[in-house]
C-alpha atoms as a PDB file:
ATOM      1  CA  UNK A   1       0.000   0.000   0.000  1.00  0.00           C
ATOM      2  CA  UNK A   2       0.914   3.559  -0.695  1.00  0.00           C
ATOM      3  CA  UNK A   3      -0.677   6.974  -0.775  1.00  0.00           C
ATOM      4  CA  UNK A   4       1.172   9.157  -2.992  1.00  0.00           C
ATOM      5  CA  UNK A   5       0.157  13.104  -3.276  1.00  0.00           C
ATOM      6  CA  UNK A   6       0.302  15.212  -6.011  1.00  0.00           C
ATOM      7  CA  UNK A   7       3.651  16.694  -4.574  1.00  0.00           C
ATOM      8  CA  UNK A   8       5.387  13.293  -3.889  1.00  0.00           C
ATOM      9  CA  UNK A   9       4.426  12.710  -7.690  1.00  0.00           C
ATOM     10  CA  UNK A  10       5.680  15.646  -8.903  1.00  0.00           C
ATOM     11  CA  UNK A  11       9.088  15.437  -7.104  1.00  0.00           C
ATOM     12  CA  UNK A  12       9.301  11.295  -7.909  1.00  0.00           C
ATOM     13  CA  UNK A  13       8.817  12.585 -12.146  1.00  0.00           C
ATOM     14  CA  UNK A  14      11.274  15.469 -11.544  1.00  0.00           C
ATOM     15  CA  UNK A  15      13.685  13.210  -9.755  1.00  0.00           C
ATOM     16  CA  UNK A  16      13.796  10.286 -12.077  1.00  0.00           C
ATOM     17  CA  UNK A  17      14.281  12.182 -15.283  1.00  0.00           C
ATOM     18  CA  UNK A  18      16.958  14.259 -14.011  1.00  0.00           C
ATOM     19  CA  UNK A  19      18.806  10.908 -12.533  1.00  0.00           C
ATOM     20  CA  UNK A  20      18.754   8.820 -15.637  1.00  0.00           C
ATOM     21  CA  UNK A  21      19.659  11.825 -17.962  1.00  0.00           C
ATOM     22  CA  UNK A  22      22.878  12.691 -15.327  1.00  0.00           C
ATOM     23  CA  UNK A  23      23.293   8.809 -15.177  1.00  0.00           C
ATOM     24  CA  UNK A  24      23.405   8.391 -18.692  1.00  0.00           C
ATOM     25  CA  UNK A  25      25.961  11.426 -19.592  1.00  0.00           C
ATOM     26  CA  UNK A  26      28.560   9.958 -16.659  1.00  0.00           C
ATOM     27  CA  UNK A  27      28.045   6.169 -17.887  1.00  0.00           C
ATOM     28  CA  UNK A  28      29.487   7.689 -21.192  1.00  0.00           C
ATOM     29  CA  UNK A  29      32.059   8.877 -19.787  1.00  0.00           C
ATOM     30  CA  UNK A  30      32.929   6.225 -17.374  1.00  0.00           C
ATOM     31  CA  UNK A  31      32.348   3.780 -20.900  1.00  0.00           C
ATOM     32  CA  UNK A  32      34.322   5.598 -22.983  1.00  0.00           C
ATOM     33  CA  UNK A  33      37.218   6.187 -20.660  1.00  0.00           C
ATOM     34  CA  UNK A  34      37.439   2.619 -19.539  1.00  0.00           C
ATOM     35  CA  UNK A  35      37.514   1.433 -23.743  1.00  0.00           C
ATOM     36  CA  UNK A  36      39.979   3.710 -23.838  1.00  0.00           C
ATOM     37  CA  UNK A  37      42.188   2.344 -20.598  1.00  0.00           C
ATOM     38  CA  UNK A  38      41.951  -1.300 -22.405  1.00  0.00           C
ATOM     39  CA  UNK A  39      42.813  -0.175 -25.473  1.00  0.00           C
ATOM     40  CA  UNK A  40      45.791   2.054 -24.451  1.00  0.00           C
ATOM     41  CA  UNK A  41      46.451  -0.266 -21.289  1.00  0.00           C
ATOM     42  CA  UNK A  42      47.034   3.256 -19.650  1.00  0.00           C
ATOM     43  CA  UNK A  43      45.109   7.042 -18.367  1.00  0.00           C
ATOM     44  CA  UNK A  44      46.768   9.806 -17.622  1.00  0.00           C
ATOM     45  CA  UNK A  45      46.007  11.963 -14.666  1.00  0.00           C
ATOM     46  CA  UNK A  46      43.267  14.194 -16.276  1.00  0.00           C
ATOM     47  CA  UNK A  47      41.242  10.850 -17.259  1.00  0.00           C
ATOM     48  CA  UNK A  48      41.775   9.067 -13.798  1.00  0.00           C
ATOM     49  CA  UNK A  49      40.294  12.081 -12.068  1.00  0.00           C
ATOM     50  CA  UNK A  50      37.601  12.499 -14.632  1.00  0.00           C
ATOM     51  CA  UNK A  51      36.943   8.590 -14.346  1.00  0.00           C
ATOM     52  CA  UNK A  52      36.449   8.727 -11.010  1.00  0.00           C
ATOM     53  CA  UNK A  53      33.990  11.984 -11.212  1.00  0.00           C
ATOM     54  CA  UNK A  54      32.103   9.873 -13.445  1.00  0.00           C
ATOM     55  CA  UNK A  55      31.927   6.951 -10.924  1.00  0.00           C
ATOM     56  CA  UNK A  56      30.906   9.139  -7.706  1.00  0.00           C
ATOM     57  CA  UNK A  57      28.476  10.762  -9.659  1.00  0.00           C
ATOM     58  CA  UNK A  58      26.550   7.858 -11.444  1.00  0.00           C
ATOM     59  CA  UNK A  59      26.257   6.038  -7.442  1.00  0.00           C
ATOM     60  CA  UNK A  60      25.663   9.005  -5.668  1.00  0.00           C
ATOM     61  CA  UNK A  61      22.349  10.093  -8.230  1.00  0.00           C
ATOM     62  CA  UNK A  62      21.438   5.980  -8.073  1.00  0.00           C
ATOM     63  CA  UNK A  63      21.313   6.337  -3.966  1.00  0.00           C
ATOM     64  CA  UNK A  64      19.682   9.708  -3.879  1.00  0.00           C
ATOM     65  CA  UNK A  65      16.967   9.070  -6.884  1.00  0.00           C
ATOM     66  CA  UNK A  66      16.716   5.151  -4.421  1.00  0.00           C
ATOM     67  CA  UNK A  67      16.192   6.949  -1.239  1.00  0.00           C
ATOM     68  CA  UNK A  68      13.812   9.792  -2.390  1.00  0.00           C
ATOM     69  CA  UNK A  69      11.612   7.252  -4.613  1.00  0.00           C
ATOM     70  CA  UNK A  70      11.293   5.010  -1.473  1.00  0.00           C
ATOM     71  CA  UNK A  71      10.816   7.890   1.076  1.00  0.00           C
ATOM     72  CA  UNK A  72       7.776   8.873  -1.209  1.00  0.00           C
ATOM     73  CA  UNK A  73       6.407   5.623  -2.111  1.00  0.00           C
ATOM     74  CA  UNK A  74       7.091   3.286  -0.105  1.00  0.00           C
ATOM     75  CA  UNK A  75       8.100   4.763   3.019  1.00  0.00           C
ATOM     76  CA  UNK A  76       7.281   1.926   5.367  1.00  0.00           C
ATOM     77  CA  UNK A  77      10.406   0.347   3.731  1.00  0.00           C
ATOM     78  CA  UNK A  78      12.548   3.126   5.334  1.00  0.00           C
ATOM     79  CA  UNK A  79      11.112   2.137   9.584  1.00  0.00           C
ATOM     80  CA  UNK A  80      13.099  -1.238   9.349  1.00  0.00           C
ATOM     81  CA  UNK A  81      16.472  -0.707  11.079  1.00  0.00           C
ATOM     82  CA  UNK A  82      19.177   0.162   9.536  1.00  0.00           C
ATOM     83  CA  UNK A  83      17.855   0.803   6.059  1.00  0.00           C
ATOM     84  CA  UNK A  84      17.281   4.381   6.828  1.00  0.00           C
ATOM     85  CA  UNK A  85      20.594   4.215   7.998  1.00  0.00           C
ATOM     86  CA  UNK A  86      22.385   2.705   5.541  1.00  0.00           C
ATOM     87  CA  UNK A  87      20.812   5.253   2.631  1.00  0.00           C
ATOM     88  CA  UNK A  88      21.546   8.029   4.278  1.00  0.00           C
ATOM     89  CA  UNK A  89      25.179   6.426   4.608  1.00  0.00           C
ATOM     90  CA  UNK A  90      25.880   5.557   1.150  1.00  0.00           C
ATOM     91  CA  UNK A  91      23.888   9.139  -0.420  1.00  0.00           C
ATOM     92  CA  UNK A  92      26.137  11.161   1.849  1.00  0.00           C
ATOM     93  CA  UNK A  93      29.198   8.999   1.315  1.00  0.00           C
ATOM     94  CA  UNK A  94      29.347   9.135  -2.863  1.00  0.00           C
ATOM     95  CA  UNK A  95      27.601  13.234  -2.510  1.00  0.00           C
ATOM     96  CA  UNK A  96      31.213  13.894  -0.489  1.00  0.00           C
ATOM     97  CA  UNK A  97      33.088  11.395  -2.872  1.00  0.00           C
ATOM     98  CA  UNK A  98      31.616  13.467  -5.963  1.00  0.00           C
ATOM     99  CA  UNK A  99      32.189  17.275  -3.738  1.00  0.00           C
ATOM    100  CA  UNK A 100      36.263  16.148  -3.332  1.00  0.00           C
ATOM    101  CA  UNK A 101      36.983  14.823  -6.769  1.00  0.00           C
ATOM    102  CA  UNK A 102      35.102  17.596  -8.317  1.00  0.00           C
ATOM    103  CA  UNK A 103      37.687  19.916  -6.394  1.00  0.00           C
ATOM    104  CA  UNK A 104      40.840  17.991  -6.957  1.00  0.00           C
ATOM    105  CA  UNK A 105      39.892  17.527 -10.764  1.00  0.00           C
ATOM    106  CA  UNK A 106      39.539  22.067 -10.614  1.00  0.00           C
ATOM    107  CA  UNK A 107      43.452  21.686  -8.368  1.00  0.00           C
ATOM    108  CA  UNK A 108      44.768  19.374 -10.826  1.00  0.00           C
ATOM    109  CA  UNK A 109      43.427  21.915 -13.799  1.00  0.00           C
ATOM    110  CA  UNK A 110      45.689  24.965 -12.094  1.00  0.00           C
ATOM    111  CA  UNK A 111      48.418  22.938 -10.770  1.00  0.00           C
ATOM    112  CA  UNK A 112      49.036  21.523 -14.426  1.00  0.00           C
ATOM    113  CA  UNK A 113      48.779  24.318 -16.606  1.00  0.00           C
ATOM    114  CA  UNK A 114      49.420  27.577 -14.765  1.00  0.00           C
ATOM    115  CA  UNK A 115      52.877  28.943 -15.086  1.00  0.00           C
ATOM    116  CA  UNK A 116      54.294  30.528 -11.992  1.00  0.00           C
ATOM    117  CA  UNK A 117      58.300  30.748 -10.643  1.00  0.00           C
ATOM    118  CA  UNK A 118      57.427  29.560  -6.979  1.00  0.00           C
ATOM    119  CA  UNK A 119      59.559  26.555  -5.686  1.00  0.00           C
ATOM    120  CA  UNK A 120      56.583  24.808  -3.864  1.00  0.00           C
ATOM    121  CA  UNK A 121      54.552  25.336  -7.258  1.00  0.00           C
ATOM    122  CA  UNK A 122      56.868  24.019  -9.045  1.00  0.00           C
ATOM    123  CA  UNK A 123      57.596  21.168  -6.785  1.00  0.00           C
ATOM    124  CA  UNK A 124      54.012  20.176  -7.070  1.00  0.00           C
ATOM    125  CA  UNK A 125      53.799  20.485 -10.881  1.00  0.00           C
ATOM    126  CA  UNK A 126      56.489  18.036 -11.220  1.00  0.00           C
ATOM    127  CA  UNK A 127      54.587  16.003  -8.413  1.00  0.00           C
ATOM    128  CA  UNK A 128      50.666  16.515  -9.056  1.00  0.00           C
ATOM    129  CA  UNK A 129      50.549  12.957 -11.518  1.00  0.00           C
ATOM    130  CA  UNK A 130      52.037  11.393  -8.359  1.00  0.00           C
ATOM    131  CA  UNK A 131      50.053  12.763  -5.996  1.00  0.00           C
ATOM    132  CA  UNK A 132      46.854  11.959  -7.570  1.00  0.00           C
ATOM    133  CA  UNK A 133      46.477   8.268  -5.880  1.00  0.00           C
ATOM    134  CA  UNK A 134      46.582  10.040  -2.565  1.00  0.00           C
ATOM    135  CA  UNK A 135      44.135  12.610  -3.451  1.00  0.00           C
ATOM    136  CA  UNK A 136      42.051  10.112  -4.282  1.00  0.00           C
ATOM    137  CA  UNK A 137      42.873   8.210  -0.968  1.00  0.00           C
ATOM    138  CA  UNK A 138      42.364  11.404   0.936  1.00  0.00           C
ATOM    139  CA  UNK A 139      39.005  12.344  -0.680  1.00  0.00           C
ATOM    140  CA  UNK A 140      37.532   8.392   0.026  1.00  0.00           C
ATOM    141  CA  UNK A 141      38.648   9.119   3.812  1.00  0.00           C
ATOM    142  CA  UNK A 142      36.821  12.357   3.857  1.00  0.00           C
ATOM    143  CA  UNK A 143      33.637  11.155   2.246  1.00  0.00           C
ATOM    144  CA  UNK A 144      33.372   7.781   4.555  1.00  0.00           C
ATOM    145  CA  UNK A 145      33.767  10.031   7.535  1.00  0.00           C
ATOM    146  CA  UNK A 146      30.833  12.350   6.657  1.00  0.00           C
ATOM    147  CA  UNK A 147      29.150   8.853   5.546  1.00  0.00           C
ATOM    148  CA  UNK A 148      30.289   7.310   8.980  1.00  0.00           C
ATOM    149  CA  UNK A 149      28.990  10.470  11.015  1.00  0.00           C
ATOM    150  CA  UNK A 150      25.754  10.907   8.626  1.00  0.00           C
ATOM    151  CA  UNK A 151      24.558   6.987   9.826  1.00  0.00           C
ATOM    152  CA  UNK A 152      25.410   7.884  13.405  1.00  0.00           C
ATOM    153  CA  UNK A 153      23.426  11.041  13.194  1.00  0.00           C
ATOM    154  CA  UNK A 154      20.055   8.951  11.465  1.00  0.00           C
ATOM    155  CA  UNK A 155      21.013   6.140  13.814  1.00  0.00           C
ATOM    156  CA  UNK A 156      19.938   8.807  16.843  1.00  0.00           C
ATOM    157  CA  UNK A 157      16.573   9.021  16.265  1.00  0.00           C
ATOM    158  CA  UNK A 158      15.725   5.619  16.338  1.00  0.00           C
ATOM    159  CA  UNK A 159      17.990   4.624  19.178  1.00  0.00           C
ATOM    160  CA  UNK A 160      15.621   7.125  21.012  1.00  0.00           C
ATOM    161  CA  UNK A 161      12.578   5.477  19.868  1.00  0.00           C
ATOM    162  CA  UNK A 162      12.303   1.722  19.683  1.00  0.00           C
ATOM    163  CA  UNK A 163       8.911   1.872  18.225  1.00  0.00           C
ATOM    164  CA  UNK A 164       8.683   0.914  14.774  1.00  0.00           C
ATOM    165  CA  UNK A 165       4.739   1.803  14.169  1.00  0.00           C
ATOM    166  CA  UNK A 166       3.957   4.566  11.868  1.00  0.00           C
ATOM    167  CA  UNK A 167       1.852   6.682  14.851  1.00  0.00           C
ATOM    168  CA  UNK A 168       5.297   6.769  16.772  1.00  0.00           C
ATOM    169  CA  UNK A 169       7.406   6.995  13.630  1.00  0.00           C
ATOM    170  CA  UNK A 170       5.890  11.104  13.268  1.00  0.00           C
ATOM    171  CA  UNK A 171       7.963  11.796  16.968  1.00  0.00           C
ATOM    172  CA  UNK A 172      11.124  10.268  15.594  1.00  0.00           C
ATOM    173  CA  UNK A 173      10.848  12.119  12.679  1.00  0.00           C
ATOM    174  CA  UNK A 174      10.611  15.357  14.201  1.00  0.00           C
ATOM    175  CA  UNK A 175      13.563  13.844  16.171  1.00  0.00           C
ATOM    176  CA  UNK A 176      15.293  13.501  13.432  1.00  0.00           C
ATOM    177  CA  UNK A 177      14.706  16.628  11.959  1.00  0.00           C
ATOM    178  CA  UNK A 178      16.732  17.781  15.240  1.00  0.00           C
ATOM    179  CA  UNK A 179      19.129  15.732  14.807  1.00  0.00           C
ATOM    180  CA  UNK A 180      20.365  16.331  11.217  1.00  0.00           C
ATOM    181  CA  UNK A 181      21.196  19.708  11.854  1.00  0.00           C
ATOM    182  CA  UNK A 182      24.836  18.702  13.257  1.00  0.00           C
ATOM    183  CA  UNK A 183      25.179  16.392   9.911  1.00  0.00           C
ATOM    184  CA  UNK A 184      24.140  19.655   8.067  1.00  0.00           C
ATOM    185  CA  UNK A 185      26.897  21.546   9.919  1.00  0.00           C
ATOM    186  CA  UNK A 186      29.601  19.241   8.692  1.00  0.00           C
ATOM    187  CA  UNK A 187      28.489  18.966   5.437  1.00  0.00           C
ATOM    188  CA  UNK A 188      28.279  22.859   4.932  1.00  0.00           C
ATOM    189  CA  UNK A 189      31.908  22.928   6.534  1.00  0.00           C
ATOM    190  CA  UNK A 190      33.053  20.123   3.885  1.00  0.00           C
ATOM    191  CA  UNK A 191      31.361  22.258   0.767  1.00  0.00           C
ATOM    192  CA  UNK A 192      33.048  25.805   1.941  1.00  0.00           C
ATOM    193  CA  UNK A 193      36.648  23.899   2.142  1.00  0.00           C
ATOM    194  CA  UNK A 194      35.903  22.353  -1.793  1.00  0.00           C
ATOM    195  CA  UNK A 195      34.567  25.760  -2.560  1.00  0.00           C
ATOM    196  CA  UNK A 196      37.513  28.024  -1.430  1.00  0.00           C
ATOM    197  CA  UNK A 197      39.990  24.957  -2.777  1.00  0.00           C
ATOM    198  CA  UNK A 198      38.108  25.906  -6.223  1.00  0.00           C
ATOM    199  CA  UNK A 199      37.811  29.599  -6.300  1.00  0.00           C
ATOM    200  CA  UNK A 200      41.725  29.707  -5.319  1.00  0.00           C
ATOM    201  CA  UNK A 201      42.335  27.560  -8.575  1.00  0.00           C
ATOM    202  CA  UNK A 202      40.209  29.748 -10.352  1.00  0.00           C
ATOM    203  CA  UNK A 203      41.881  32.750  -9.012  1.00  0.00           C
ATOM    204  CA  UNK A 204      45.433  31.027  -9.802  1.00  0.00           C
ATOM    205  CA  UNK A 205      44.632  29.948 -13.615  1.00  0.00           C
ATOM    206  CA  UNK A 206      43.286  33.370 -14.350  1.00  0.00           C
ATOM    207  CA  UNK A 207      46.319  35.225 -12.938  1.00  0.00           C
ATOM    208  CA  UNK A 208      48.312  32.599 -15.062  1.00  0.00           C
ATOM    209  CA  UNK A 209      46.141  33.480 -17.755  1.00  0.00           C
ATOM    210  CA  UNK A 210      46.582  37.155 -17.950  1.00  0.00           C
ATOM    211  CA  UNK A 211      50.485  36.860 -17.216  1.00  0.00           C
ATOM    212  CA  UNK A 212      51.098  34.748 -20.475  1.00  0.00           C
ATOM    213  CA  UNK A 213      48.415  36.679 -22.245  1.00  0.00           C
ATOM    214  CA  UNK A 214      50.517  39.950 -21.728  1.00  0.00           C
ATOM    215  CA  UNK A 215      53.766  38.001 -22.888  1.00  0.00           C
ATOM    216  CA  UNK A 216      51.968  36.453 -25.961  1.00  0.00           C
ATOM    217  CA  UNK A 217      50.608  40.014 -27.178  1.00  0.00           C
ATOM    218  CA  UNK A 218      53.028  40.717 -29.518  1.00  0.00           C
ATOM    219  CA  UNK A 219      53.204  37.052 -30.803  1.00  0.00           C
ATOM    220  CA  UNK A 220      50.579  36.779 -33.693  1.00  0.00           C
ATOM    221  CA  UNK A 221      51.182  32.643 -33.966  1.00  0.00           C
ATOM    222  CA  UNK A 222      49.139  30.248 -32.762  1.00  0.00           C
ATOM    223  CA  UNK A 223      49.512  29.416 -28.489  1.00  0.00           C
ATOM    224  CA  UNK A 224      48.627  26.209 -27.254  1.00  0.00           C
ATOM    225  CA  UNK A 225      49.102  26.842 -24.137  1.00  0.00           C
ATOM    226  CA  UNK A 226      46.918  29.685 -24.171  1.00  0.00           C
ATOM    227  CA  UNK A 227      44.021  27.590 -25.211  1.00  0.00           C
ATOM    228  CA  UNK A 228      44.819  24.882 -22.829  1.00  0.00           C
ATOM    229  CA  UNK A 229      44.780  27.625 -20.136  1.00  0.00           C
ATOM    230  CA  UNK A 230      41.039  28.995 -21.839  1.00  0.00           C
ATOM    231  CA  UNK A 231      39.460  25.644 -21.985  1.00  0.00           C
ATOM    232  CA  UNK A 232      40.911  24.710 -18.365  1.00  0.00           C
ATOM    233  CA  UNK A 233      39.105  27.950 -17.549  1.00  0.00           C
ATOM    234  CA  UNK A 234      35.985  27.439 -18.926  1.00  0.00           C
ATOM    235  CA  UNK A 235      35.715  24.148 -17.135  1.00  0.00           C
ATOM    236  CA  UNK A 236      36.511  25.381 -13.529  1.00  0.00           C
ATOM    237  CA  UNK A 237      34.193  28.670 -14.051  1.00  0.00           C
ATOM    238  CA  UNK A 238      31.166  26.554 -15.416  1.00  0.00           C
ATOM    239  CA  UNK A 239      32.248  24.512 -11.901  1.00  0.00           C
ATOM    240  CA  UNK A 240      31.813  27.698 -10.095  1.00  0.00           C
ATOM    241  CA  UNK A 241      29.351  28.734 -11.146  1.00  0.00           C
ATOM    242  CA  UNK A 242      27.209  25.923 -11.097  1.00  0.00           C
ATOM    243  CA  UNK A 243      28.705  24.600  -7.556  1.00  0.00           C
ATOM    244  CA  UNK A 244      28.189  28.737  -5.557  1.00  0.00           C
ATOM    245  CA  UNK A 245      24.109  28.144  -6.537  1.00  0.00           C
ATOM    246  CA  UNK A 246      24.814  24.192  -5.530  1.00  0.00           C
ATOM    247  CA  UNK A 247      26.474  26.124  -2.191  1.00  0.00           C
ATOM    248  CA  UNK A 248      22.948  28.088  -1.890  1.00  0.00           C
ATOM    249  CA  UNK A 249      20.691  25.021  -2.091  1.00  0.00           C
ATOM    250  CA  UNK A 250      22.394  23.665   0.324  1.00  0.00           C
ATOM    251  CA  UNK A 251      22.015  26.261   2.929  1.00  0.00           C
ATOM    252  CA  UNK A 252      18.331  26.843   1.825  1.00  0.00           C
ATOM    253  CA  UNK A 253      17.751  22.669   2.177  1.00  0.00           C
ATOM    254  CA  UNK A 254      18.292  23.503   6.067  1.00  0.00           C
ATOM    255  CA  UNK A 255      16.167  26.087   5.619  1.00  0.00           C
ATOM    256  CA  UNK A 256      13.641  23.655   4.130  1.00  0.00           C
ATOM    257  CA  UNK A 257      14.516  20.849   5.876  1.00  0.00           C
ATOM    258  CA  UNK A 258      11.069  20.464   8.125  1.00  0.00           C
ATOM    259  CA  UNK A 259       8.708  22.176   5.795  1.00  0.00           C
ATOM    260  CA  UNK A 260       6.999  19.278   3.614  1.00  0.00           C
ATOM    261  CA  UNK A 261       5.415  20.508   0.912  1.00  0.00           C
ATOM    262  CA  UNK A 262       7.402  23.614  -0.279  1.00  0.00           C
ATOM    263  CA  UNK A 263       7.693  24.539  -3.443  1.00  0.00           C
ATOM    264  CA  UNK A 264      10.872  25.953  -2.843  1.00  0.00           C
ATOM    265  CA  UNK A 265      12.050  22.257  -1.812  1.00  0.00           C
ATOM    266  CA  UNK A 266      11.211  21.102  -5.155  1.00  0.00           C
ATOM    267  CA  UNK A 267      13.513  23.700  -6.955  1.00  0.00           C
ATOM    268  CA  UNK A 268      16.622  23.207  -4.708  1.00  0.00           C
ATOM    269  CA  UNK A 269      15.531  19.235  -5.586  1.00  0.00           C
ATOM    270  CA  UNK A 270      15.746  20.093  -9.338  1.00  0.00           C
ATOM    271  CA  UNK A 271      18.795  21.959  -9.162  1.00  0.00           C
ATOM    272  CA  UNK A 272      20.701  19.415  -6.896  1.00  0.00           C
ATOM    273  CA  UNK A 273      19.849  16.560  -9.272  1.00  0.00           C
ATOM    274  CA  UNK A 274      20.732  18.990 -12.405  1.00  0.00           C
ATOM    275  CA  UNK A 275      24.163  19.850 -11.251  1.00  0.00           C
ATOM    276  CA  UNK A 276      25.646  16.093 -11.366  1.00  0.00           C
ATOM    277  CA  UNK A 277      24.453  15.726 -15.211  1.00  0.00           C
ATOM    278  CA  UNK A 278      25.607  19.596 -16.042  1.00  0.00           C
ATOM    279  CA  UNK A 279      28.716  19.716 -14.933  1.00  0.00           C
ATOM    280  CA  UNK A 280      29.559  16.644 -16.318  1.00  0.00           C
ATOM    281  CA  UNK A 281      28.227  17.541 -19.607  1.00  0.00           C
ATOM    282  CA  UNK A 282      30.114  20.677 -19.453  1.00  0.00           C
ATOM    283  CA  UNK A 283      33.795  18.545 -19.079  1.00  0.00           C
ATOM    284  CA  UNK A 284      32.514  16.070 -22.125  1.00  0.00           C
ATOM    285  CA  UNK A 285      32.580  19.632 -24.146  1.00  0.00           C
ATOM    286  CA  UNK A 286      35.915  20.695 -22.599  1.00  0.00           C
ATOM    287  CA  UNK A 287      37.451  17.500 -23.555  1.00  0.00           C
ATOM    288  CA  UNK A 288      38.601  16.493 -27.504  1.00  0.00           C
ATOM    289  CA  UNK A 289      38.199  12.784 -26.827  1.00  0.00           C
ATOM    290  CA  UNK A 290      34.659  12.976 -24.988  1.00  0.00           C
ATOM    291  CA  UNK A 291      33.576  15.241 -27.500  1.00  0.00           C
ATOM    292  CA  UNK A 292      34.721  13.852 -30.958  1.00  0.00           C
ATOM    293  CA  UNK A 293      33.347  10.218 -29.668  1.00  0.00           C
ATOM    294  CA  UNK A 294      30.044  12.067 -28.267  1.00  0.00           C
ATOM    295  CA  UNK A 295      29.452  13.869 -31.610  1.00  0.00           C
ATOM    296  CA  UNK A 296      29.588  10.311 -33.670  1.00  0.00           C
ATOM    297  CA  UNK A 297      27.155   8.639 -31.639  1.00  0.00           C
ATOM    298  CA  UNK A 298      24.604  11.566 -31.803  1.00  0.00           C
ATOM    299  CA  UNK A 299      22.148  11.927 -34.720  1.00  0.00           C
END
């Protein structure tokens, strides 16, 4: 049995065409990347980081479009312990998997293609394709500690309230609603960190930018690295962009958070299943192998 309102329906449509339109763009890339790796037997930096974008971002729209068609439809599914638990886990775990890679894949863009005369910049230029495993290591370790503290935080609620009817399950909610404000907190605190770590690459690869465009003024030729540095920049401003009104939702979700029925709900729920499918759209354009392969398969 289920009662579904015109609201719940609205946000299940919304929901599910946005997921398997973002889940289709990043299972091209993640196809096209990995025919590539078996072919070539190798990826370099750029592609690993990308491959992994693609990876976080096709699981974490599968658990969020899972958990908000079963809180809708069939939320008597989500009162047996520790299935709540466990969704909440895994959607915040591959969300924070998806917010680090998206910032280390914006670092990597500066790093690798600005120009500056600083030893420690330097040092890390002729280090960043090494140091990619452990960025990768270091973003998993962040994302499975929000994960870890998200379950502990939906674990709360129900630890409180051993009742598992529905007429009991309304307290525990607005338990819950309580509770989620510390997970909120950290989460917030995790998207400011990616945020500055991307407007400081922005910052960087613009300064870079200017600096070799003042050099290359008088040179009438051809630069390559001056369109390596604009199409680097066009991918971490799109980012920006798109990730400062992602920053927004966010603090307007806690807003939101215990006010069913909003309308403004179901916008921030458009735009925070729009941005995984956008964005990655966007780096299919900024890339000449995404693109060329992209433009063959479409009609």
């Amino acid at each position: 049995k289920y009662n579904v309102t015109t609201y719940g329906a609205t946000i299940v449509a919304i929901t599910t065409l946005e997921t398997f339109a973002g889940m289709w763009i990043n299972a091209f890339i993640i196809s096209v990347l990995c025919i590539g790796w078996v072919k070539k037997k190798t990826l370099n930096s750029n592609e690993k980081i990308v491959l992994l974008l693609g990876c976080s971002r096709f699981c974490s729209l599968s658990f969020s479009w899972a958990y908000s068609f079963l809180s809708i439809i069939y939320p008597n599914y989500l009162y047996v312990h520790p299935i709540l638990q466990l969704a909440i886990f895994f959607q915040a775990f591959f969300s924070h998997c998806n917010l680090w890679v998206s910032a280390c894949l914006c670092v990597f863009y500066c790093i690798k293609i600005a120009n500056f005369r600083n030893r420690f910049f330097i040092y890390l230029k002729v280090r960043i394709d090494r140091m990619v495993l452990w960025l990768f290591l270091g973003s998993v370790i962040l994302a499975l500690t929000v994960g870890i503290i998200a379950y502990d935080v939906a674990d709360k609620p129900h630890c409180n309230d051993n009742s598992t009817g529905q007429r009991n399950f309304g307290r525990a909610n607005i338990k819950m609603d309580q509770y989620f404000f510390p997970s909120f907190f950290i989460t917030g605190f995790g998207y400011a960190a990616s945020f500055m770590a991307v407007i400081f690459a922005a910052v960087f690869l613009l300064f870079s930018l200017w600096r070799h465009k003042c050099k290359m003024q008088t040179n009438s030729m051809k630069d390559l690295s001056m369109e390596a540095h604009i199409r680097a920049m066009k991918s971490i401003l799109s980012f920006l962009v798109m990730y400062s009104i992602n920053f927004v939702c966010l603090v307007l979700k806690m807003v939101y958070v215990t006010k069913k029925g909003s309308y403004m709900t179901i916008l921030i729920i458009v735009f925070e299943y729009t941005f995984p499918g956008l964005h990655s759209l966007t780096l299919i354009f900024s890339n000449p192998k995404l693109e060329k392969t992209l433009l063959k398969i479409l009609p």
